[in-house]
Protein backbone atom coordinates (compact mmCIF):
# COMPACT_ATOMS: atom_id res chain seq x y z
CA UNK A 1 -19.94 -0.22 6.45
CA UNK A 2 -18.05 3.05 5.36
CA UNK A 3 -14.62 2.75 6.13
CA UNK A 4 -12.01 5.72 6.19
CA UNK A 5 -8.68 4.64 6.85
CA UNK A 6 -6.47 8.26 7.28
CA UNK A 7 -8.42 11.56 7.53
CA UNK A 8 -7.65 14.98 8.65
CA UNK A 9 -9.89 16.84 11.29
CA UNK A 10 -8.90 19.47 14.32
CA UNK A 11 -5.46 19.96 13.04
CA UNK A 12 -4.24 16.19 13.40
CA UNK A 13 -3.82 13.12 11.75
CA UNK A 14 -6.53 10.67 12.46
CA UNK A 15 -5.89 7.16 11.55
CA UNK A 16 -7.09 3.87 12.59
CA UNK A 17 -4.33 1.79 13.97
CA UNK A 18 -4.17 -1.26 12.44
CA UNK A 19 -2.51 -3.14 15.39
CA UNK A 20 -5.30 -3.53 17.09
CA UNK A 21 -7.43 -4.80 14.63
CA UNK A 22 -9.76 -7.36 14.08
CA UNK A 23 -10.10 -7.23 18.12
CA UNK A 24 -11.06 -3.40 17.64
CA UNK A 25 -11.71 -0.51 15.73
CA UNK A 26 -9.56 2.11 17.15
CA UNK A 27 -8.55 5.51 15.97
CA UNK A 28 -5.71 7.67 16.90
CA UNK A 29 -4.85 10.90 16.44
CA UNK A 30 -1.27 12.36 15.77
CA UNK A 31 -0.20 15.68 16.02
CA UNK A 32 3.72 15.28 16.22
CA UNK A 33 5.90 14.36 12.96
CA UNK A 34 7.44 11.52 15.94
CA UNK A 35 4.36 9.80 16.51
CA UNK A 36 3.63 9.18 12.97
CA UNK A 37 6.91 8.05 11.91
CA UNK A 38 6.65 5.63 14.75
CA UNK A 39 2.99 4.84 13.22
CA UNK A 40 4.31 3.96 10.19
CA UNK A 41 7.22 2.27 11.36
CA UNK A 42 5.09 -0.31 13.65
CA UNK A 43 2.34 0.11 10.97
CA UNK A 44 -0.11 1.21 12.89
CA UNK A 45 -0.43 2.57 9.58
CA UNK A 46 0.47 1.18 6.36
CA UNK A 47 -0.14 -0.04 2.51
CA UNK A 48 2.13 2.34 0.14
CA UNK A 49 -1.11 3.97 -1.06
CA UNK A 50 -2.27 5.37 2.34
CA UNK A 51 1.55 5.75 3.52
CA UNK A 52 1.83 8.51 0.28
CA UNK A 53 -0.92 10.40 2.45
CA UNK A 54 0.34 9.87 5.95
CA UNK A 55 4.01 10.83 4.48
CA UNK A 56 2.87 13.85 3.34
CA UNK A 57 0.60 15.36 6.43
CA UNK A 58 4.18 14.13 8.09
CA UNK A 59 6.19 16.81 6.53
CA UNK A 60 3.71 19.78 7.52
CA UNK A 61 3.81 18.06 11.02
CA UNK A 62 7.52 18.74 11.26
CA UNK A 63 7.57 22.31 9.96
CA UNK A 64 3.98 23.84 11.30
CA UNK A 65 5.52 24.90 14.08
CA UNK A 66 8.91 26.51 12.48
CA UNK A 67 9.01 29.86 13.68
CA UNK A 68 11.17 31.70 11.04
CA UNK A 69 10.35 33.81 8.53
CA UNK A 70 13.20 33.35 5.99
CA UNK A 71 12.94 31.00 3.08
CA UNK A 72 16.69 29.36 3.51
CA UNK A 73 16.58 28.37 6.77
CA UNK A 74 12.81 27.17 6.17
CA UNK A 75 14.02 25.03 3.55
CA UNK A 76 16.61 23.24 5.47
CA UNK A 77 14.09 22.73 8.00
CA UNK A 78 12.25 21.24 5.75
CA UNK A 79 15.27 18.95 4.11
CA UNK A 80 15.65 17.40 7.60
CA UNK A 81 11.78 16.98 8.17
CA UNK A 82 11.71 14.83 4.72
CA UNK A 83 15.04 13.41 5.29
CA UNK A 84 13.45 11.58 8.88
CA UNK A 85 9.83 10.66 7.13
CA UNK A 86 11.61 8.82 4.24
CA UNK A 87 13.66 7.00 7.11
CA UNK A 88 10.19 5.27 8.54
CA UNK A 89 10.18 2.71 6.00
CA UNK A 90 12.50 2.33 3.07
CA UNK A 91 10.16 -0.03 0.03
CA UNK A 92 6.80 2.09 -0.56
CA UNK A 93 7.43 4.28 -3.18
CA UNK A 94 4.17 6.30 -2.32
CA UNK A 95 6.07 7.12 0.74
CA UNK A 96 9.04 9.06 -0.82
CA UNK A 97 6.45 10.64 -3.64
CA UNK A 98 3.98 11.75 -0.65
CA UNK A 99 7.43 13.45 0.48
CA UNK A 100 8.24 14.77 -2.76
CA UNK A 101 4.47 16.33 -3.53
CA UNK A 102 4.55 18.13 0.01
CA UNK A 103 8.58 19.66 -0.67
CA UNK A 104 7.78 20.24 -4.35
CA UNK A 105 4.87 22.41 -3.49
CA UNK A 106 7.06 24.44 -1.28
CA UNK A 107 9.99 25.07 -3.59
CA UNK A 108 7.32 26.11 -6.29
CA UNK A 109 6.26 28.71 -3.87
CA UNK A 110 9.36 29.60 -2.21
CA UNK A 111 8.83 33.39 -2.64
CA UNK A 112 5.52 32.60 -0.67
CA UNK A 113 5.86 34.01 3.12
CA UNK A 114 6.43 31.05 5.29
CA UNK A 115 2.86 30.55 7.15
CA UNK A 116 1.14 30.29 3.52
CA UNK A 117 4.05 27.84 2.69
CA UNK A 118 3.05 25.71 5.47
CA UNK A 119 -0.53 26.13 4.26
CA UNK A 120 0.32 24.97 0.52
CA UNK A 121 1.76 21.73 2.37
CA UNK A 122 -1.14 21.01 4.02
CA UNK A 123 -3.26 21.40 1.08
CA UNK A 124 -0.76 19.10 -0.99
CA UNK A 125 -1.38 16.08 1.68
CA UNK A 126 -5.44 16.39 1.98
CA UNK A 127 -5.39 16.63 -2.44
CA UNK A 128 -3.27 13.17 -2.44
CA UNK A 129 -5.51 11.83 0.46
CA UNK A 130 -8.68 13.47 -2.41
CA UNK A 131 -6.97 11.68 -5.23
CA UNK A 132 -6.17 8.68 -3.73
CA UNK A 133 -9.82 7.94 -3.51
CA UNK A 134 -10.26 8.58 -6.82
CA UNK A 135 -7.89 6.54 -8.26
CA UNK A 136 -8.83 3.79 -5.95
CA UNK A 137 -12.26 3.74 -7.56
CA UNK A 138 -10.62 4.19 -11.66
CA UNK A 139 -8.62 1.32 -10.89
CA UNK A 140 -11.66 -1.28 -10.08
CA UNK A 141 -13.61 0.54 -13.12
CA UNK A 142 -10.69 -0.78 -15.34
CA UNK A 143 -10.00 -4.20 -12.77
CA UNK A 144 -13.92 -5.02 -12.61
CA UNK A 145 -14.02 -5.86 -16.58
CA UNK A 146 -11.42 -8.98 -15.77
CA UNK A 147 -13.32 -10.72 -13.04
CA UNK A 148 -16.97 -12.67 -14.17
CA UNK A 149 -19.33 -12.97 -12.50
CA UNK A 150 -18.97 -16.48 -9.98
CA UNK A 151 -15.54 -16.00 -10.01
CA UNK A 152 -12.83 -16.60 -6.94
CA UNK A 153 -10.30 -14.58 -6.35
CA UNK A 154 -7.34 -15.07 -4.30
CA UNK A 155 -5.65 -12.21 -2.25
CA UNK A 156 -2.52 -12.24 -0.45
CA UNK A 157 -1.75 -9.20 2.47
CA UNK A 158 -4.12 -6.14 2.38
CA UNK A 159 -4.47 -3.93 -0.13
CA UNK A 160 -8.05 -3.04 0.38
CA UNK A 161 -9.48 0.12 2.21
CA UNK A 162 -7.08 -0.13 5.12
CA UNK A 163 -3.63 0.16 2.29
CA UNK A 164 -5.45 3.18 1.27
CA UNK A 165 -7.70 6.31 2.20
CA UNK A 166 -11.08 4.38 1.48
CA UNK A 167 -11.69 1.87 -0.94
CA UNK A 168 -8.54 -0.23 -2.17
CA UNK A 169 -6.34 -1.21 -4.81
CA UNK A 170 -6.63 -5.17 -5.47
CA UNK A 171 -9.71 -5.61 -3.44
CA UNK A 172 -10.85 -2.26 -4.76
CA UNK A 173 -11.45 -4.40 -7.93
CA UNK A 174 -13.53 -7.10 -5.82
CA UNK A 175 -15.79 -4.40 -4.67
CA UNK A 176 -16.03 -2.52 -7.94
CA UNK A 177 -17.25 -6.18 -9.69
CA UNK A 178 -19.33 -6.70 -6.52
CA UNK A 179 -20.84 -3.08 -7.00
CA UNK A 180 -21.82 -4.51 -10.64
CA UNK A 181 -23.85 -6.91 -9.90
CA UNK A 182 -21.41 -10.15 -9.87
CA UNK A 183 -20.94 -12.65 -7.27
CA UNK A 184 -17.47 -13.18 -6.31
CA UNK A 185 -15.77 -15.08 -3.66
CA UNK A 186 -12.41 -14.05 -2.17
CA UNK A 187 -9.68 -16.53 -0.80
CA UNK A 188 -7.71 -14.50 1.61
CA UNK A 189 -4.06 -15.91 2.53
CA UNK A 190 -3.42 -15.10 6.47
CA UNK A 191 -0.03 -13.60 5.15
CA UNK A 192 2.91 -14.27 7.74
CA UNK A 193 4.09 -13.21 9.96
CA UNK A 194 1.87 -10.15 10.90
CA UNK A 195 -1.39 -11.30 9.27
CA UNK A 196 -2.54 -8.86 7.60
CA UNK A 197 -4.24 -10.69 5.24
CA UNK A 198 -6.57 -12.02 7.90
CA UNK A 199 -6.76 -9.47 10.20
CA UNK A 200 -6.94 -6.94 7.67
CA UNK A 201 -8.25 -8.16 4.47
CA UNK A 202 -10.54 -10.74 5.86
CA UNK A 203 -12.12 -8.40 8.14
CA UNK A 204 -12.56 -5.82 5.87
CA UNK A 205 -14.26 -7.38 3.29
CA UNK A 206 -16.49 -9.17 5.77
CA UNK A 207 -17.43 -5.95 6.65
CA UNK A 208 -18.25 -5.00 2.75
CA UNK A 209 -20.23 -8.13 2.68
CA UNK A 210 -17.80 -9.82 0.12
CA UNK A 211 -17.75 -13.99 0.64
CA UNK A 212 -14.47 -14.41 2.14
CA UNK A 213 -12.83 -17.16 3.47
CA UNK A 214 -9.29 -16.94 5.15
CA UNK A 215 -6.45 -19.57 4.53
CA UNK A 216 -3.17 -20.65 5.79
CA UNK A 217 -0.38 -19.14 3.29
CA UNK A 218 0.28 -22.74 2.41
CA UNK A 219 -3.25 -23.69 1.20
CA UNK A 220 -2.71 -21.73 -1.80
CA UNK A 221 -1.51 -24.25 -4.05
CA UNK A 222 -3.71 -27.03 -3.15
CA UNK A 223 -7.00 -24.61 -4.13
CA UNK A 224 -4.92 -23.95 -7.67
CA UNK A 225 -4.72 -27.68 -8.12
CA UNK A 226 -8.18 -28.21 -7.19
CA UNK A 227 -9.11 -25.44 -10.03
CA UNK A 228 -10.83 -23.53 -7.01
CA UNK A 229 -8.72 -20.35 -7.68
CA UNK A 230 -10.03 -18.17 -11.01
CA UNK A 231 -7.22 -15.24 -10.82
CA UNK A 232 -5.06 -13.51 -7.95
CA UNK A 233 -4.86 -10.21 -7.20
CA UNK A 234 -2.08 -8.35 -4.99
CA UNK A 235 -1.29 -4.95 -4.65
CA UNK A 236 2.43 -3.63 -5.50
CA UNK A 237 4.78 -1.18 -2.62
CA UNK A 238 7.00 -0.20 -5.55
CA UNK A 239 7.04 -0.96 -9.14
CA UNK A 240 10.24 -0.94 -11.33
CA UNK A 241 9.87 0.95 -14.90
CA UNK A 242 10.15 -2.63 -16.36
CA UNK A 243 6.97 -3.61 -14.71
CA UNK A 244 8.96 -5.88 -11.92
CA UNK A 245 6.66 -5.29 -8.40
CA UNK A 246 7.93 -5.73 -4.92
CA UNK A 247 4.98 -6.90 -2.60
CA UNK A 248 4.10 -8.78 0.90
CA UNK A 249 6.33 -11.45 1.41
CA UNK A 250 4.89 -14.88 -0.15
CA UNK A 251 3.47 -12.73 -3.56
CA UNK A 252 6.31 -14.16 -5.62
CA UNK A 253 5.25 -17.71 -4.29
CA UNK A 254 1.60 -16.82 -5.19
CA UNK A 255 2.83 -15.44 -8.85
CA UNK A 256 5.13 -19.02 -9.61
CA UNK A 257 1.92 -21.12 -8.39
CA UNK A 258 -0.14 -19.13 -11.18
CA UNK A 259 2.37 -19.81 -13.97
CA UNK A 260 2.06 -23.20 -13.29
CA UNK A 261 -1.54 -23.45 -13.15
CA UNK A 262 -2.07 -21.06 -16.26
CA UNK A 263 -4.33 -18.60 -13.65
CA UNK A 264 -3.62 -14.82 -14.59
CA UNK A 265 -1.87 -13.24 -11.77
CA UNK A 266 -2.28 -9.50 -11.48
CA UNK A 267 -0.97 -6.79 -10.05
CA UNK A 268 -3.22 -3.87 -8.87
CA UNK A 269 -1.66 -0.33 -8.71
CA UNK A 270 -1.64 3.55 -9.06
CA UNK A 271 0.28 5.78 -10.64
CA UNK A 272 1.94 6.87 -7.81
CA UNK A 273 3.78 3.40 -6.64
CA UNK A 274 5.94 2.84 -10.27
CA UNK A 275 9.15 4.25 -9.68
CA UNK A 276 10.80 5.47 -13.30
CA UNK A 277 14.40 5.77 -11.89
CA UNK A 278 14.28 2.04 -11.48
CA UNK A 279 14.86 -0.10 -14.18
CA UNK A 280 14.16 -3.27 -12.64
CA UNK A 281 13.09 -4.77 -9.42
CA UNK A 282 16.67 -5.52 -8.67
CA UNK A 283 17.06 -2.08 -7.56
CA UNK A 284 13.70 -2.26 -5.46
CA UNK A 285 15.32 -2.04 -1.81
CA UNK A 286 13.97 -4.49 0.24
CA UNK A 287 12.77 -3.75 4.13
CA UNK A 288 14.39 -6.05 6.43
CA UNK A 289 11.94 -6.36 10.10
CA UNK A 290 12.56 -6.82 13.58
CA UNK A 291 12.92 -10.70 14.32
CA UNK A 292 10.47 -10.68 16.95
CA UNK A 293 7.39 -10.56 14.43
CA UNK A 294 8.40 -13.98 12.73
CA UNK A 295 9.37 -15.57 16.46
CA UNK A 296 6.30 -14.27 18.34
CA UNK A 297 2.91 -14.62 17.12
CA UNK A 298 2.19 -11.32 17.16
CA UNK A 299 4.96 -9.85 19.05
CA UNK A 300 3.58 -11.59 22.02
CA UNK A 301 3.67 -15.50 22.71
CA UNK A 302 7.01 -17.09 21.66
CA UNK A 303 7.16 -19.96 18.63
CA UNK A 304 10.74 -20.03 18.36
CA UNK A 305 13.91 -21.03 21.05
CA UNK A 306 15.44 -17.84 22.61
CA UNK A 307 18.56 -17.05 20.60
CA UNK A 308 17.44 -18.52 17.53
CA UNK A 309 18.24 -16.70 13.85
CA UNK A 310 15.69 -15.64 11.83
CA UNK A 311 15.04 -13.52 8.40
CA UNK A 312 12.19 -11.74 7.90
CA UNK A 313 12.24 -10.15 4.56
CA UNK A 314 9.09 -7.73 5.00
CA UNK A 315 8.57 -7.95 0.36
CA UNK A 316 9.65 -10.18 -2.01
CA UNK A 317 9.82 -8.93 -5.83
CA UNK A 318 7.60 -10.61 -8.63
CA UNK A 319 9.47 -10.60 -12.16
CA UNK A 320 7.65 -8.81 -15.00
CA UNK A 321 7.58 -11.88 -16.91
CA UNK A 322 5.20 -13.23 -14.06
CA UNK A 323 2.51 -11.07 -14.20
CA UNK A 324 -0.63 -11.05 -16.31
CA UNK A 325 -1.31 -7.43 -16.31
CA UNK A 326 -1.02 -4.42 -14.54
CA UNK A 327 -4.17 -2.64 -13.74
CA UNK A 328 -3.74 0.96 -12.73
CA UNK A 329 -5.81 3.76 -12.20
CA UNK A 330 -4.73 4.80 -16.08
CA UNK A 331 -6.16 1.69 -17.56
CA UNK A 332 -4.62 -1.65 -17.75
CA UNK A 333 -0.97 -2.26 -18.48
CA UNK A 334 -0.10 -5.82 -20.38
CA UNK A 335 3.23 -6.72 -22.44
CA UNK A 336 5.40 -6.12 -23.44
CA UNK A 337 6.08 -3.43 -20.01
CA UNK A 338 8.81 -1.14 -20.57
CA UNK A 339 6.54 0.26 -23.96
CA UNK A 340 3.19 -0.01 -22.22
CA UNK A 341 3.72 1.11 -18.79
CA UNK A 342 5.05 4.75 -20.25
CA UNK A 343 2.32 4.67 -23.21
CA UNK A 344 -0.47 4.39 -20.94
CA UNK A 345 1.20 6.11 -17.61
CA UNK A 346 2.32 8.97 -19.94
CA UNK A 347 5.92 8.67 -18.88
């Protein structure tokens, strides 16, 4: 089953909205820089990969219909367009670089008139949305060549098709070694409190035809013990220039567990989500979440007494020192990080 999880067709947006999955496959279509802020912010769309596309088609949103012809007050237009789509969600780096692409392509082309301006944005956010597949696909080439073949894999979250335009990050690297040939089973953690790692990840690779079988977060150290676990794989929101990654909630759990157990953990990433002006994940701001998604199942049937307080810390970050290896769309990135992550990334 193809899957496509952002496109753009008759002028809009068109997105699947992931709250209503696994119940149904639902698209939606946004025209209005509001509606996919809000999209983002209740992630009906998310996964930093497909949020650096949806960020970007979000600036052109708010300035396609900016009626001025005069490059200054076009440009502070745009300052307060990319000032309210970096306010939908504060962790994803591919957020703020989606941003960046679609306002860097208008200040190199500032003596442009303004309608071919807006035209150079749009082009920006479908050639992310072009490269993003591509690097989806380099970065199981290079993940593929560390899984063998009857190996299981755990996963925590989503960071498959639906984090992305069409194929995935971490479980882009099941599919590529499933593409090849080798038999792989996936452990998928239900990831608290919004579950995206069963309603998401579970449901997309049953769709690929991957063996998957969802757990309870808290299963995941019993399957290490049992030596039913090969390797883990999770995706990364943000990655410090010391190789530090801020993830789902419960990664850093997932990361200890594997140091103790002596299974590689990896992290599975582009380009695009390392963040050079942070040294390490102790600058990484964390996204704090509305209380209701860790007292209602869902937002809808209560778990918790009225009044009660809660924290829901949306990432948690995984220290350098944790992770096996980085694999990117560049290749993959071991230790020592700080000298590998700029030789290879070219930074």
């Amino acid at each position: 089953m193809y899957i496509r999880t952002i496109d753009w067709k008759d002028n809009k947006v068109r997105m699947i909205d992931q709250t209503k999955l696994p119940q149904k496959l639902v698209y939606i279509n946004i025209d209005r820089l509001r509606d996919l802020w809000w999209a983002i912010k209740i992630m009906q769309v998310r996964g930093a990969p497909a949020l650096g596309a949806a960020a970007a088609f979000g600036v052109y949103l708010g300035v396609k219909d900016y009626s001025g012809n005069d490059w200054l007050g076009f440009q502070r237009k745009l300052k307060q367009v990319a000032r309210y789509a970096a306010s939908a969600r504060p962790t994803a780096r591919n957020l703020f670089w989606g941003i960046e692409r679609a306002c860097a392509v208008a200040l190199k082309n500032n003596k442009q008139p303004i309608f071919k301006i807006k035209q150079l944005i749009l082009a920006e956010a479908k050639t992310i949305m072009r490269e993003d597949m591509s690097s989806c696909r380099k970065i199981g080439f290079y993940g593929a060549k560390l899984l063998k073949h009857n190996n299981t894999v755990l996963t925590i979250c989503n960071a498959g098709i639906l984090a992305t335009i069409d194929y995935g990050t971490a479980l882009g690297v099941i599919y590529a070694a499933c593409a090849q040939g080798k038999k792989i089973k996936v452990f998928s953690c239900e990831t608290r409190p919004l579950l995206q790692g069963s309603r998401l990840s579970a449901w997309e690779l049953y769709k690929q035809g991957v063996d998957v079988t969802m757990i309870a977060d808290n299963t995941a150290s019993s399957l290490m013990a049992e030596k039913k676990v090969d390797l883990v794989i999770a995706g990364a929101d943000r990655i410090a220039a010391n190789g530090d990654s801020a993830n789902k909630i419960g990664t850093l759990n997932l990361a200890i567990l594997c140091k103790y157990h002596k299974i590689p953990f990896y992290i599975a990433a582009p380009k695009s989500t390392f963040d050079f002006k942070i040294n390490s994940g102790s600058g990484i701001k964390i996204e704090m979440r509305n209380a209701q998604e860790v007292t209602k199942i869902l937002l809808k049937k209560n778990t918790a007494p009225p009044g009660v307080k809660v924290l829901n810390t949306a990432f948690d970050v995984t220290a350098h020192q944790l992770i096996s290896a980085i694999i990117t769309d560049k290749g993959i990135i071991r230790p020592p990080y700080i000298k590998n992550i700029r030789r290879i990334l070219g930074e």
